[in-house]
Protein backbone atom coordinates (compact mmCIF):
# COMPACT_ATOMS: atom_id res chain seq x y z
CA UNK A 1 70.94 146.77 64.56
CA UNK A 2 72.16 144.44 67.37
CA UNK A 3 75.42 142.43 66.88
CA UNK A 4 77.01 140.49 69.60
CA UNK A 5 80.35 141.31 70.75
CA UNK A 6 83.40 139.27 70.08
CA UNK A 7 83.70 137.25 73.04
CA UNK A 8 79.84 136.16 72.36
CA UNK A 9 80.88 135.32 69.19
CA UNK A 10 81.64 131.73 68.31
CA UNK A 11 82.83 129.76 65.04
CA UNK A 12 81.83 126.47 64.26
CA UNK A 13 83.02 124.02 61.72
CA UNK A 14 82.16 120.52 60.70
CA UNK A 15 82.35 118.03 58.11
CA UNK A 16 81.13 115.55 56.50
CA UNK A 17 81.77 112.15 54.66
CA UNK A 18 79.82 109.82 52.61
CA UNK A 19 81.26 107.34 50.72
CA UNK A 20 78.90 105.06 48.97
CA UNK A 21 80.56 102.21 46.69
CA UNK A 22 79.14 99.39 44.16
CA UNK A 23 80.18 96.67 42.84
CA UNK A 24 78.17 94.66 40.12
CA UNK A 25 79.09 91.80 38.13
CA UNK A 26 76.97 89.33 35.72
CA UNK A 27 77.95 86.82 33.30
CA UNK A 28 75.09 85.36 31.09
CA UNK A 29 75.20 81.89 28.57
CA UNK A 30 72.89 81.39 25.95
CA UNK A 31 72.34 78.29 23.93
CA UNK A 32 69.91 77.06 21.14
CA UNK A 33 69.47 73.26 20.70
CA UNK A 34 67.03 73.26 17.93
CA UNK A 35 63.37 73.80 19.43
CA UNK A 36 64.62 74.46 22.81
CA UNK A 37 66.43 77.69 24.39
CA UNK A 38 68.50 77.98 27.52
CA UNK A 39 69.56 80.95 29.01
CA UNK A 40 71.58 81.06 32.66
CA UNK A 41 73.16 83.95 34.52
CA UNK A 42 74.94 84.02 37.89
CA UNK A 43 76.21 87.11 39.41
CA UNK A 44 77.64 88.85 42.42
CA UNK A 45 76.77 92.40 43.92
CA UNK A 46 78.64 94.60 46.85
CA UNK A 47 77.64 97.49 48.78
CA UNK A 48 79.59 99.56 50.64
CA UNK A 49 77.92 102.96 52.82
CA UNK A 50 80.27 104.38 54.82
CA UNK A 51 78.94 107.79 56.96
CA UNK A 52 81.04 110.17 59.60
CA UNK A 53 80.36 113.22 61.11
CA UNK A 54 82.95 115.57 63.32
CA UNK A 55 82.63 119.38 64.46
CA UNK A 56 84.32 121.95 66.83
CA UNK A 57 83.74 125.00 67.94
CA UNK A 58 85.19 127.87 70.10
CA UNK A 59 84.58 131.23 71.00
CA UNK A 60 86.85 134.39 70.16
CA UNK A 61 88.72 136.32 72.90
CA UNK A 62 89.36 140.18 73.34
CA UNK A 63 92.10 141.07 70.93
CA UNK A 64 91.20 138.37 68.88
CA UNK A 65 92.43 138.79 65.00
CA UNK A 66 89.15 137.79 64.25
CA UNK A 67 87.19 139.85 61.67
CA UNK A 68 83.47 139.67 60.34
CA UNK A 69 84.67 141.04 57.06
CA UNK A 70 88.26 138.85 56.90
CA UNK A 71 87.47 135.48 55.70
CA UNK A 72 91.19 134.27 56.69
CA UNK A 73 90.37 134.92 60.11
CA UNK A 74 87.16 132.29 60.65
CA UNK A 75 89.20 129.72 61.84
CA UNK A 76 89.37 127.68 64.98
CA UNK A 77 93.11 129.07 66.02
CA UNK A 78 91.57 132.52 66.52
CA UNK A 79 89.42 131.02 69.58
CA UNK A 80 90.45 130.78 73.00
CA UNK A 81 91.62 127.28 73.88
CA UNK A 82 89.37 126.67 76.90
CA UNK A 83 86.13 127.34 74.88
CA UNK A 84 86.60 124.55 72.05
CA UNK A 85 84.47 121.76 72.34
CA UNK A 86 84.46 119.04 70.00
CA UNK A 87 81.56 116.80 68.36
CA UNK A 88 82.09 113.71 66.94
CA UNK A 89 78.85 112.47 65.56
CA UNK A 90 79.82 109.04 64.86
CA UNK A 91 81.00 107.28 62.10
CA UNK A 92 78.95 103.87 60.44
CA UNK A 93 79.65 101.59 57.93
CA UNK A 94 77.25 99.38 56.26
CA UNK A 95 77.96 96.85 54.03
CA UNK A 96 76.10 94.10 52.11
CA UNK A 97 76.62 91.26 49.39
CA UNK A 98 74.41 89.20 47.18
CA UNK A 99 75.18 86.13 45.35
CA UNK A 100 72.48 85.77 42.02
CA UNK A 101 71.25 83.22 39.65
CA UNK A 102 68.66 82.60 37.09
CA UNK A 103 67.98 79.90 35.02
CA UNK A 104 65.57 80.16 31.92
CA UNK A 105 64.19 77.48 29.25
CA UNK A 106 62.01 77.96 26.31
CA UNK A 107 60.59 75.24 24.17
CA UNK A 108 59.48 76.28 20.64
CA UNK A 109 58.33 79.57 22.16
CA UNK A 110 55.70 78.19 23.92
CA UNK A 111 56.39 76.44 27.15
CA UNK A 112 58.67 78.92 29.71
CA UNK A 113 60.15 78.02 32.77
CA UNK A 114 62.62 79.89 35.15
CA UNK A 115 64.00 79.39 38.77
CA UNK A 116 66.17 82.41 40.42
CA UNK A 117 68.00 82.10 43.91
CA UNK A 118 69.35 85.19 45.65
CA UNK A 119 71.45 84.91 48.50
CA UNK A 120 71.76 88.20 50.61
CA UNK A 121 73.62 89.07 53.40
CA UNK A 122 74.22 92.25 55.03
CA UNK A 123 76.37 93.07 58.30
CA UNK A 124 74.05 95.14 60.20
CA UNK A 125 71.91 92.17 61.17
CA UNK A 126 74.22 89.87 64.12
CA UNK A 127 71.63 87.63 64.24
CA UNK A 128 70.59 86.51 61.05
CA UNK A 129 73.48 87.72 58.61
CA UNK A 130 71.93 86.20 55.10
CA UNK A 131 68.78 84.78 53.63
CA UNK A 132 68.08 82.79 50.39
CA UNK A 133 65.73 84.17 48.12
CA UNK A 134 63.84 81.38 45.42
CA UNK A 135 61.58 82.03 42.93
CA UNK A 136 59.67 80.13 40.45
CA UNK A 137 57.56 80.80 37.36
CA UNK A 138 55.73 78.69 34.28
CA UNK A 139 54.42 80.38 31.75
CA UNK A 140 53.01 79.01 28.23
CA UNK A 141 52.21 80.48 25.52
CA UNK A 142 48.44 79.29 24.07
CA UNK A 143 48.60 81.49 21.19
CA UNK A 144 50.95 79.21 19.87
CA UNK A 145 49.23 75.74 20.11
CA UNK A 146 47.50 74.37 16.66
CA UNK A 147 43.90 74.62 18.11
CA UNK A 148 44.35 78.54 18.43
CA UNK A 149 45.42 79.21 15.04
CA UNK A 150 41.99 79.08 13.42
CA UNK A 151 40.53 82.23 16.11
CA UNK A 152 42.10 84.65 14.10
CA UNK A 153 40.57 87.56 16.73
CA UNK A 154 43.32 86.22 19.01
CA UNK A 155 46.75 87.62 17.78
CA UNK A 156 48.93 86.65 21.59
CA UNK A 157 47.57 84.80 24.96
CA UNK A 158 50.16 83.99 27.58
CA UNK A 159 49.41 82.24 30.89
CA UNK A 160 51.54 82.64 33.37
CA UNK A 161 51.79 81.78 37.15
CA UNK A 162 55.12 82.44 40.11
CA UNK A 163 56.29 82.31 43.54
CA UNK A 164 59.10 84.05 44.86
CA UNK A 165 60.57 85.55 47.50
CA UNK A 166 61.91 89.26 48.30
CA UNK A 167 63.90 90.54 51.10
CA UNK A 168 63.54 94.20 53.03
CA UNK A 169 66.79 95.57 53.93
CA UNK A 170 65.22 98.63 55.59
CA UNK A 171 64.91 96.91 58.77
CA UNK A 172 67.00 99.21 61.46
CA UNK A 173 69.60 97.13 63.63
CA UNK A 174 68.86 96.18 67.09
CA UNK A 175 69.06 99.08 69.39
CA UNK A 176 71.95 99.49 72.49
CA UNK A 177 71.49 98.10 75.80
CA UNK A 178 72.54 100.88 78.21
CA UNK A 179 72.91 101.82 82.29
CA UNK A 180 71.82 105.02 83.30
CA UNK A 181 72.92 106.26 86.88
CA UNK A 182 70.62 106.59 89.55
CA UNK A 183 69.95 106.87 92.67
CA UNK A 184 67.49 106.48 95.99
CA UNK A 185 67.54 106.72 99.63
CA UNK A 186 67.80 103.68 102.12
CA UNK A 187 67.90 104.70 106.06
CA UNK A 188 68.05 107.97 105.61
CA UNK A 189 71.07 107.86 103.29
CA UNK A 190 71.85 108.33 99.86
CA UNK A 191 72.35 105.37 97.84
CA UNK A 192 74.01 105.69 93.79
CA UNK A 193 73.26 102.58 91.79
CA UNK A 194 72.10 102.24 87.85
CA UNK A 195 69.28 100.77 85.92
CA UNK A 196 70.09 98.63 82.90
CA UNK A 197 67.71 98.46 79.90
CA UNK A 198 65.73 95.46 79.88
CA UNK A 199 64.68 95.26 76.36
CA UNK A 200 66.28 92.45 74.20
CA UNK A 201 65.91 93.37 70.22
CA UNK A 202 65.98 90.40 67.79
CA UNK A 203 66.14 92.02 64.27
CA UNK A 204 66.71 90.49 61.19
CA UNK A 205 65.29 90.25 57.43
CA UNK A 206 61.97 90.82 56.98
CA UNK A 207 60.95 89.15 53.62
CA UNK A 208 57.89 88.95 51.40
CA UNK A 209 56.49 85.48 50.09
CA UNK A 210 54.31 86.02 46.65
CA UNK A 211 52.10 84.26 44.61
CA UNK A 212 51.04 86.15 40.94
CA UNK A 213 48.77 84.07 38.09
CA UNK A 214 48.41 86.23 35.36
CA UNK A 215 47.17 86.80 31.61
CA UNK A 216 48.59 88.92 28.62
CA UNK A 217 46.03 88.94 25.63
CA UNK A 218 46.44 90.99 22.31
CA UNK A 219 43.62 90.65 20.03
CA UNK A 220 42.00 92.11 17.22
CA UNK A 221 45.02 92.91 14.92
CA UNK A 222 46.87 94.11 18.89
CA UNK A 223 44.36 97.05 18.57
CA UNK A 224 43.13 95.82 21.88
CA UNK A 225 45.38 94.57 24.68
CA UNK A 226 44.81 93.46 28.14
CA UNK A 227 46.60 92.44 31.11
CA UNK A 228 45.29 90.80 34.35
CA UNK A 229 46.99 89.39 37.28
CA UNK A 230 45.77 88.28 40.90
CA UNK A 231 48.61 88.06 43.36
CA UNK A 232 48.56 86.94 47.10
CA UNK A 233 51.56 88.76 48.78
CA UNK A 234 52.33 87.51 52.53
CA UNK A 235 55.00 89.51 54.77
CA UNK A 236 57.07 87.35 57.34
CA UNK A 237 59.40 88.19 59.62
CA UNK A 238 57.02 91.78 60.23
CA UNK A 239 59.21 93.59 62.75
CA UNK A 240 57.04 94.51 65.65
CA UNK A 241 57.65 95.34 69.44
CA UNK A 242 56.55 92.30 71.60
CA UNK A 243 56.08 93.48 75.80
CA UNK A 244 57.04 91.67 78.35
CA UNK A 245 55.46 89.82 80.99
CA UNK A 246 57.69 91.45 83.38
CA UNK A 247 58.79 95.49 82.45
CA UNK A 248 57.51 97.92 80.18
CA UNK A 249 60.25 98.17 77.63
CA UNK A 250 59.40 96.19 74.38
CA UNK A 251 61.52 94.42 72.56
CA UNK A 252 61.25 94.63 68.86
CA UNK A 253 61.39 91.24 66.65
CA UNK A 254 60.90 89.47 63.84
CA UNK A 255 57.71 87.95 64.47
CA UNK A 256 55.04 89.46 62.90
CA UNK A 257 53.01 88.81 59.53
CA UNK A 258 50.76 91.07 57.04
CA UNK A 259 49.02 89.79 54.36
CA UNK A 260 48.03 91.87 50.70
CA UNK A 261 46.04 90.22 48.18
CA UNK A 262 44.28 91.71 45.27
CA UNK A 263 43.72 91.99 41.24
CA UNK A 264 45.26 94.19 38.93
CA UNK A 265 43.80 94.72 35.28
CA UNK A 266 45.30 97.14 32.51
CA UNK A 267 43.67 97.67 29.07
CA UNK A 268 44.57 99.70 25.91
CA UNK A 269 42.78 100.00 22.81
CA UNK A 270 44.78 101.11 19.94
CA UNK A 271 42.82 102.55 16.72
CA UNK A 272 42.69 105.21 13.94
CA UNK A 273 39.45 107.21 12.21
CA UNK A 274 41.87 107.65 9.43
CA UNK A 275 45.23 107.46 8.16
CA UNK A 276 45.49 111.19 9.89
CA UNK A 277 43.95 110.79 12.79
CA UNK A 278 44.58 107.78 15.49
CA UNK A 279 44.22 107.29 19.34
CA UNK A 280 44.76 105.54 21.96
CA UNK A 281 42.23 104.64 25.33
CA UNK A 282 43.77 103.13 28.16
CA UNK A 283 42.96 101.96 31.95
CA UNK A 284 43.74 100.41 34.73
CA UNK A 285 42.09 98.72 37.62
CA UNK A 286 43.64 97.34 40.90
CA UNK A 287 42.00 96.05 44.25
CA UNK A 288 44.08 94.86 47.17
CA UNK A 289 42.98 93.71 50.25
CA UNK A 290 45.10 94.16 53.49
CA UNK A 291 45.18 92.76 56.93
CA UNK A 292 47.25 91.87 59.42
CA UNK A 293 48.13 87.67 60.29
CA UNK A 294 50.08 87.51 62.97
CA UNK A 295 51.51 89.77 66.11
CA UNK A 296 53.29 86.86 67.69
CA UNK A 297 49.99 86.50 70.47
CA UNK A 298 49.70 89.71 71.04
CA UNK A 299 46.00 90.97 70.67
CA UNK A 300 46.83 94.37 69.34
CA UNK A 301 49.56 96.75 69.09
CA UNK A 302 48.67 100.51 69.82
CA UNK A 303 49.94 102.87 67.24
CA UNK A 304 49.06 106.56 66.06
CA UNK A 305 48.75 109.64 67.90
CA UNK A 306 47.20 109.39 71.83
CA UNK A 307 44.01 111.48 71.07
CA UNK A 308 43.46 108.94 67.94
CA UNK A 309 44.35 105.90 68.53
CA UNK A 310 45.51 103.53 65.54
CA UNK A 311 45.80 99.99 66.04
CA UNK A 312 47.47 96.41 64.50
CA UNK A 313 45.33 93.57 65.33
CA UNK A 314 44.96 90.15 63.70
CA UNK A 315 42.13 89.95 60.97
CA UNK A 316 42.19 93.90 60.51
CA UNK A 317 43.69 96.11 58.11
CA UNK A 318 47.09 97.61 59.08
CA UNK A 319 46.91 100.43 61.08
CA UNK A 320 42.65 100.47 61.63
CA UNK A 321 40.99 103.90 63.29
CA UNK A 322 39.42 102.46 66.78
CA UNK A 323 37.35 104.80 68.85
CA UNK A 324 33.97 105.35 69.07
CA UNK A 325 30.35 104.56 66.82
CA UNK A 326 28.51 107.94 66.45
CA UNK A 327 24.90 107.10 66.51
CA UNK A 328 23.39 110.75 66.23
CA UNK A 329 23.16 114.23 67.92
CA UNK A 330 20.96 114.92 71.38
CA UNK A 331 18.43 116.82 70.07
CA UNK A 332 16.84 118.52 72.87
CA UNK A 333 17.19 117.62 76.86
CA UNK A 334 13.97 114.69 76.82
CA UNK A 335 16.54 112.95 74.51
CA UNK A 336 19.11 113.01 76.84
CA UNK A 337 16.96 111.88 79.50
CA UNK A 338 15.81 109.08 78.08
CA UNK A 339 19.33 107.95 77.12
CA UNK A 340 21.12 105.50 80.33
CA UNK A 341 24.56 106.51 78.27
CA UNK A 342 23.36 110.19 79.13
CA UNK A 343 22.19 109.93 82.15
CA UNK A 344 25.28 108.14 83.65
CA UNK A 345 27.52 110.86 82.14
CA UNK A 346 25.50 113.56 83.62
CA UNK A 347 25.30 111.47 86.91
CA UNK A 348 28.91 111.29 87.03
CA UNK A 349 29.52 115.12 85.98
CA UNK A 350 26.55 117.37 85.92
CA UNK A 351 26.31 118.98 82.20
CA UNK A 352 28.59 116.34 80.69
CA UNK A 353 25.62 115.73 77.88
CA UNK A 354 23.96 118.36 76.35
CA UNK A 355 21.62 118.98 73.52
CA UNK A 356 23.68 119.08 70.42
CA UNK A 357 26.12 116.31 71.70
CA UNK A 358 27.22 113.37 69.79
CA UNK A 359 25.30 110.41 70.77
CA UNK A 360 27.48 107.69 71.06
CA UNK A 361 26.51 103.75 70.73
CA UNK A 362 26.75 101.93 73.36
CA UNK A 363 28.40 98.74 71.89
CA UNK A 364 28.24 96.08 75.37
CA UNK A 365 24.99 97.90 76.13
CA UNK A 366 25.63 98.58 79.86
CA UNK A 367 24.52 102.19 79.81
CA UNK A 368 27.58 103.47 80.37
CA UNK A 369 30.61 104.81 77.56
CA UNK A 370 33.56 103.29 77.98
CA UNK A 371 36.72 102.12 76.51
CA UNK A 372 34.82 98.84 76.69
CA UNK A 373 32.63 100.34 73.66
CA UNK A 374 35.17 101.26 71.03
CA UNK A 375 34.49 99.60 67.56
CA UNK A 376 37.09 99.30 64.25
CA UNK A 377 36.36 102.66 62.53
CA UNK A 378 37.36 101.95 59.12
CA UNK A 379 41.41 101.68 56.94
CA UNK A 380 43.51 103.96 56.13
CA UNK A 381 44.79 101.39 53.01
CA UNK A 382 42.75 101.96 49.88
CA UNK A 383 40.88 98.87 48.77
CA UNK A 384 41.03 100.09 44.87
CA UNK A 385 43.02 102.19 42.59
CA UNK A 386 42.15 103.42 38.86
CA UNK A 387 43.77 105.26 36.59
CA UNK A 388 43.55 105.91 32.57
CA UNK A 389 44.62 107.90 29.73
CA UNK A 390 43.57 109.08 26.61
CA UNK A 391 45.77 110.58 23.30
CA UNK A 392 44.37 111.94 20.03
CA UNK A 393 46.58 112.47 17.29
CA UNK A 394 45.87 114.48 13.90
CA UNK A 395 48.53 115.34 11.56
CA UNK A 396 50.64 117.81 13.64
CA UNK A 397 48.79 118.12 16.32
CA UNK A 398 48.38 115.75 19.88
CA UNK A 399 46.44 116.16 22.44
CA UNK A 400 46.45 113.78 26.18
CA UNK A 401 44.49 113.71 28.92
CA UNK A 402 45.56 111.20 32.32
CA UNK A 403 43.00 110.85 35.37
CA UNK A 404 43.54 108.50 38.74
CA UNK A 405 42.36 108.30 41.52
CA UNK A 406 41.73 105.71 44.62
CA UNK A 407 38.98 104.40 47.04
CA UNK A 408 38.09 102.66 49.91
CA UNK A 409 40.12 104.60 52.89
CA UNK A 410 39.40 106.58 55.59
CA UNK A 411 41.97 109.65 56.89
CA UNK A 412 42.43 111.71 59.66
CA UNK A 413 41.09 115.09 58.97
CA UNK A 414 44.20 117.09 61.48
CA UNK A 415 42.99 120.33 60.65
CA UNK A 416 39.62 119.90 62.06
CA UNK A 417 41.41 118.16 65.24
CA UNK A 418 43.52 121.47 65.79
CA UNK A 419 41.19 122.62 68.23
CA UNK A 420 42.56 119.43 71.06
CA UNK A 421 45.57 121.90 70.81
CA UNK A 422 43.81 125.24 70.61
CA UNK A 423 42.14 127.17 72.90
CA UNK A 424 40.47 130.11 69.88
CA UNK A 425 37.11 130.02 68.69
CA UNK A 426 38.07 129.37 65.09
CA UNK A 427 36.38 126.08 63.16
CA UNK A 428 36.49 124.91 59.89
CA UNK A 429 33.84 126.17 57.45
CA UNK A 430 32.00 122.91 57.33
CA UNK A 431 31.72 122.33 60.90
CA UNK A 432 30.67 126.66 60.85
CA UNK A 433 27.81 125.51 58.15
CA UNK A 434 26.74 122.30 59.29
CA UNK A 435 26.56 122.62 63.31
CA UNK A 436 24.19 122.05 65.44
CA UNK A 437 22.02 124.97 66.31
CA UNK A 438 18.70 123.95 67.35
CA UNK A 439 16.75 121.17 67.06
CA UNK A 440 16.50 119.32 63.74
CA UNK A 441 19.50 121.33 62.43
CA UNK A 442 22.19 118.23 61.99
CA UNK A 443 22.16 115.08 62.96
CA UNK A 444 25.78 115.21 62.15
CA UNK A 445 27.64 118.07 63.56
CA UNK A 446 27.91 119.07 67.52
CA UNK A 447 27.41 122.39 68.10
CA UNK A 448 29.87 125.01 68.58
CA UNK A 449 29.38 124.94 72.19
CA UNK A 450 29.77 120.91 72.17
CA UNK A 451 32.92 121.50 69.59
CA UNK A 452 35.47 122.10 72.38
CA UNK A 453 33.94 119.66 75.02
CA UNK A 454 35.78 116.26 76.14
CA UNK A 455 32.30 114.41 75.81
CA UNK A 456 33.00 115.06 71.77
CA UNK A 457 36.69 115.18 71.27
CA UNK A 458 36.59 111.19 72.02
CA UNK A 459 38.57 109.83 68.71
CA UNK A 460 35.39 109.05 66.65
CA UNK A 461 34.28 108.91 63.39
CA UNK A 462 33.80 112.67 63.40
CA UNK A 463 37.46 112.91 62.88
CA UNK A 464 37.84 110.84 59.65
CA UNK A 465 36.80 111.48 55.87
CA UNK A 466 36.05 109.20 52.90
CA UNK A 467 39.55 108.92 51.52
CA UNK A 468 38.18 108.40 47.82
CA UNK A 469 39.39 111.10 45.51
CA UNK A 470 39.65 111.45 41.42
CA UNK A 471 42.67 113.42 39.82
CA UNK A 472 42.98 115.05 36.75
CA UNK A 473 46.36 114.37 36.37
CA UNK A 474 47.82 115.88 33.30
CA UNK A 475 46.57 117.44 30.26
CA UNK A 476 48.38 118.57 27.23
CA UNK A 477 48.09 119.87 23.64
CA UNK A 478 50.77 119.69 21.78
CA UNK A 479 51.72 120.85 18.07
CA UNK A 480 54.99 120.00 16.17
CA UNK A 481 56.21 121.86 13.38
CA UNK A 482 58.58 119.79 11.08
CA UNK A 483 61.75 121.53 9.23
CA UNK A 484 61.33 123.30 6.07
CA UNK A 485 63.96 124.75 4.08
CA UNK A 486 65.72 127.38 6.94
CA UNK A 487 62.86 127.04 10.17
CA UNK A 488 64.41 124.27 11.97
CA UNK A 489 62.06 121.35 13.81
CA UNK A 490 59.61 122.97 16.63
CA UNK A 491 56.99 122.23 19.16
CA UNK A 492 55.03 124.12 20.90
CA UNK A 493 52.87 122.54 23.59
CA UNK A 494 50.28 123.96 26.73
CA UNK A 495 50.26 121.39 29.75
CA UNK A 496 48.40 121.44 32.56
CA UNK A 497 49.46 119.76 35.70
CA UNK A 498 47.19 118.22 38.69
CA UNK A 499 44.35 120.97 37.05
CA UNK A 500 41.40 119.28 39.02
CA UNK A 501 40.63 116.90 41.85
CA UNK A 502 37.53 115.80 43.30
CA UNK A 503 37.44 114.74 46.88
CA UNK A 504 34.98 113.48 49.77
CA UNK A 505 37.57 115.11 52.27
CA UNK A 506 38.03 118.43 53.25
CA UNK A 507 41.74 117.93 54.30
CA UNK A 508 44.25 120.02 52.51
CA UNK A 509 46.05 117.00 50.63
CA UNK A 510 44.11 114.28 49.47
CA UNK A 511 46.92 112.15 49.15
CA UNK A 512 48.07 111.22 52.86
CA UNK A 513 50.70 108.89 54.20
CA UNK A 514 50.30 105.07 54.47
CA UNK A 515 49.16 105.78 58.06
CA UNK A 516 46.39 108.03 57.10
CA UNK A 517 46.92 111.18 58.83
CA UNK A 518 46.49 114.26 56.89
CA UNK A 519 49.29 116.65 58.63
CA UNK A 520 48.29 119.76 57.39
CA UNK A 521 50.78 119.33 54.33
CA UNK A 522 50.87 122.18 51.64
CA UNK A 523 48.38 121.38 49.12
CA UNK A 524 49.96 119.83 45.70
CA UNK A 525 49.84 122.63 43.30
CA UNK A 526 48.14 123.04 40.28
CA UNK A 527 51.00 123.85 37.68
CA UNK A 528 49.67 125.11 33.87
CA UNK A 529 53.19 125.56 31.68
CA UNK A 530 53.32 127.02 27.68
CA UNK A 531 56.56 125.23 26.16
CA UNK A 532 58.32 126.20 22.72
CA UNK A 533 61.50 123.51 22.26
CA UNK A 534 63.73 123.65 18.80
CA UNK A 535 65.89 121.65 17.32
CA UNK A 536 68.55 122.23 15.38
């Protein structure tokens, strides 16, 4: 087997420190005055992250003490002075504070009001060191009042509305103006000079600015509860790059704004067929709404990969698929004739359009595909989430089932766009079973020939998938045996993990990143486990 020799061997050793500290205090009051309750806190919080990084290395010399099978002689001393080079990768030190107070009063159990202020401040922000964070909130308690006494179906109802305000601490710190050396030639003779960076970052707090109104209701003896909210949840401060009107380096800044708004509702039923056997049904139901409010002027930002282009723009969901409207597939060559769109392509580049190309629309209607005709191809954000449970218990045994799942999206399907960075003749068994192969065979699908052509690798709707999928989340039976005389307290139990999904998309993970691209990630794995605990 090869080994290097000892002068091409090198040593290399480095370490690193982390030092993370907190600091939390709170002092709370409480008071009763007869019918009426007050409760105040005030507190103060510290953070200190402290990171540093250093390394050397050297290489060994002839005659070296040096020894692959001596650990006392991997050290730095047994290198040859000339050839150590040292790294340090920095050191940083972040630090933040918060002041805190709430203030809560209750009268007769019924009518509940609360105020909170926060007060954070953090030093890796030179512009805007701190910001004040209110909130508000009124609930009351209807249960309570006389009139609701005599509806004996109704065991709790609360009504409750709030504002308040949360920071995001997560925003990076501006970035480092720098010069860079350069140089050019003026009459014939070399000239050295630099170029400065012309970008001037602006960062500070983003924050988000939320409005909830919400219901708790317990009925029927609590066997049935339910729990609805709407909330309207505005971003400010969005941190976005904003280009110049001279340059092409963007500054980022605080100057952006996202909107969320949606309804959540959770329900459980609670009941038994007898005193041995009970269960419990639950679910939940969410929508949310998403688009963007403000990009300081801008029209749009450009974001996502170059061959599919992802975009912010006011009145559209964060991060929208734009590209091009497939209409249908050329089914034979008097289609593409008849077609201007065709025509011009094939004008332009003979055999550009072929049967079994995509037909694409032709939004401005000038006969010719452009940039001018890409259209908003659909979110990445779901628009809905579910999710419920269900739990039988008899005697000994239990039994549980959980499902969820979401709607409303659209991803990236990267496995099928593999071939803009392959040159084989593999394809993914749907496009294999679906293609085009004569006329009347899809409407759908290019065919294989079409597959690798520019004409269809424009970023399209061909691309992205229904994002809607259902998961079977968790199942388990479970069995408990209870001590007797010497067999101490057991369970046995048989769970199954993630046993099933259902899914529109053919990408490997159904559950993608916020952006929407499916990466190729490793599939989440179905895991089935048989337990045995005891107790003693």
């Amino acid at each position: 087997a090869y080994q290097r020799t000892l002068v091409q061997s090198s040593i290399t050793r480095s370490n690193v420190l982390e030092e993370n500290y907190t600091f939390d205090n709170t002092l709370t009051y409480t008071k009763t005055y007869g019918d009426h309750d007050i409760t105040a806190m005030g507190g103060f919080s510290f953070r200190d992250e402290r990171y540093n990084f250093f390394s050397a290395k050297g290489y060994f010399y002839d005659g070296s003490p040096f020894s692959r099978d001596v650990k006392q002689s991997w050290y730095l001393e047994n290198t040859t002075l000339s050839t150590r080079e040292a790294g340090d990768g920095g050191a940083t030190r972040v630090y933040s504070r918060s002041y805190f107070g709430r203030l809560q009063y209750k009268f007769m159990n019924k009518y509940i009001a609360y105020a909170t202020v926060r007060n954070e401040a953090a030093n890796k922000y030179n512009q805007q060191r701190d910001i004040t964070l209110p909130s508000v909130g009124l609930a009351l308690v209807v249960s309570q009042e006389d009139f609701m006494k005599s509806i004996s179906s109704i065991n709790f109802l609360k009504l409750r509305a709030g504002w308040g305000r949360l920071a995001n601490g997560n925003v990076p710190t501006a970035r480092l103006q720098s010069a860079q050396s350069t140089w050019s030639v003026f009459n014939d003779a070399r000239v050295d000079g630099f170029y400065f960076s012309t970008f001037q970052d602006d960062l500070s707090w983003e924050f988000n600015e939320e409005l909830n109104v919400g219901m708790n209701l317990e009925m029927l003896n609590r066997r049935l509860s339910i729990d609805v909210d709407y909330f309207v949840k505005n971003t400010k401060n969005l941190a976005i790059p904003v280009f110049p009107q001279v340059g092409s380096e963007p500054s980022y800044k605080n100057v952006g704004s996202m909107r969320n708004k949606g309804i959540e509702i959770t329900a459980t039923w609670r009941g038994k067929f007898n005193k041995d056997f009970g269960y419990t049904v639950s679910g939940n139901f969410s929508t949310i709404k998403n688009k963007v409010t403000d990009l300081s002027g801008q029209a749009f930002l450009n974001r996502g990969m170059a061959e599919f282009q992802q975009r912010l723009t006011v009145g559209q969901p964060f991060d929208v698929f734009y590209g091009w409207d497939i209409i249908g597939v050329y089914q034979n060559q008097g289609e593409v004739d008849k077609d201007p769109v065709a025509v011009a392509a094939n004008t332009a580049g003979a055999g550009t359009v072929k049967p079994g190309y995509f037909k694409f629309r032709d939004v401005n209607g000038d006969g010719v595909l452009d940039a001018n005709d890409r259209v908003y191809l659909g979110s990445p954000a779901p628009t809905y989430y579910y999710g419920g449970s269900i739990a039988l218990d008899y005697k000994n045994f239990d039994f549980s089932v959980r499902i969820y799942g979401q709607g409303g999206n659209i991803i990236l399907n990267r496995n099928r766009a593999e071939v803009f960075r392959t040159s084989g003749r593999n394809i993914d068994a749907q496009l294999a079973e679906n293609r085009w192969h004569g006329e009347g065979t899809s409407n759908s699908y290019p065919s294989s020939e079409g597959y690798r052509t520019s004409w269809n690798q424009r970023n399209s709707r061909f691309w992205l998938e229904d994002g809607k999928f259902f998961r079977l989340q968790n199942v388990q039976l479970g069995y408990n045996l209870k001590k007797q005389n010497k067999i101490p307290e057991m369970r046995f139990s048989l769970t199954a993990d993630r046993p099933y999904v259902w899914s529109k998309s053919k990408s490997t993970n159904v559950e993608v990143g916020f952006d929407g691209v499916d990466l190729d990630t490793y599939p989440t794995p179905s895991v089935f486990t048989l337990g045995w605990s005891v107790k003693f």
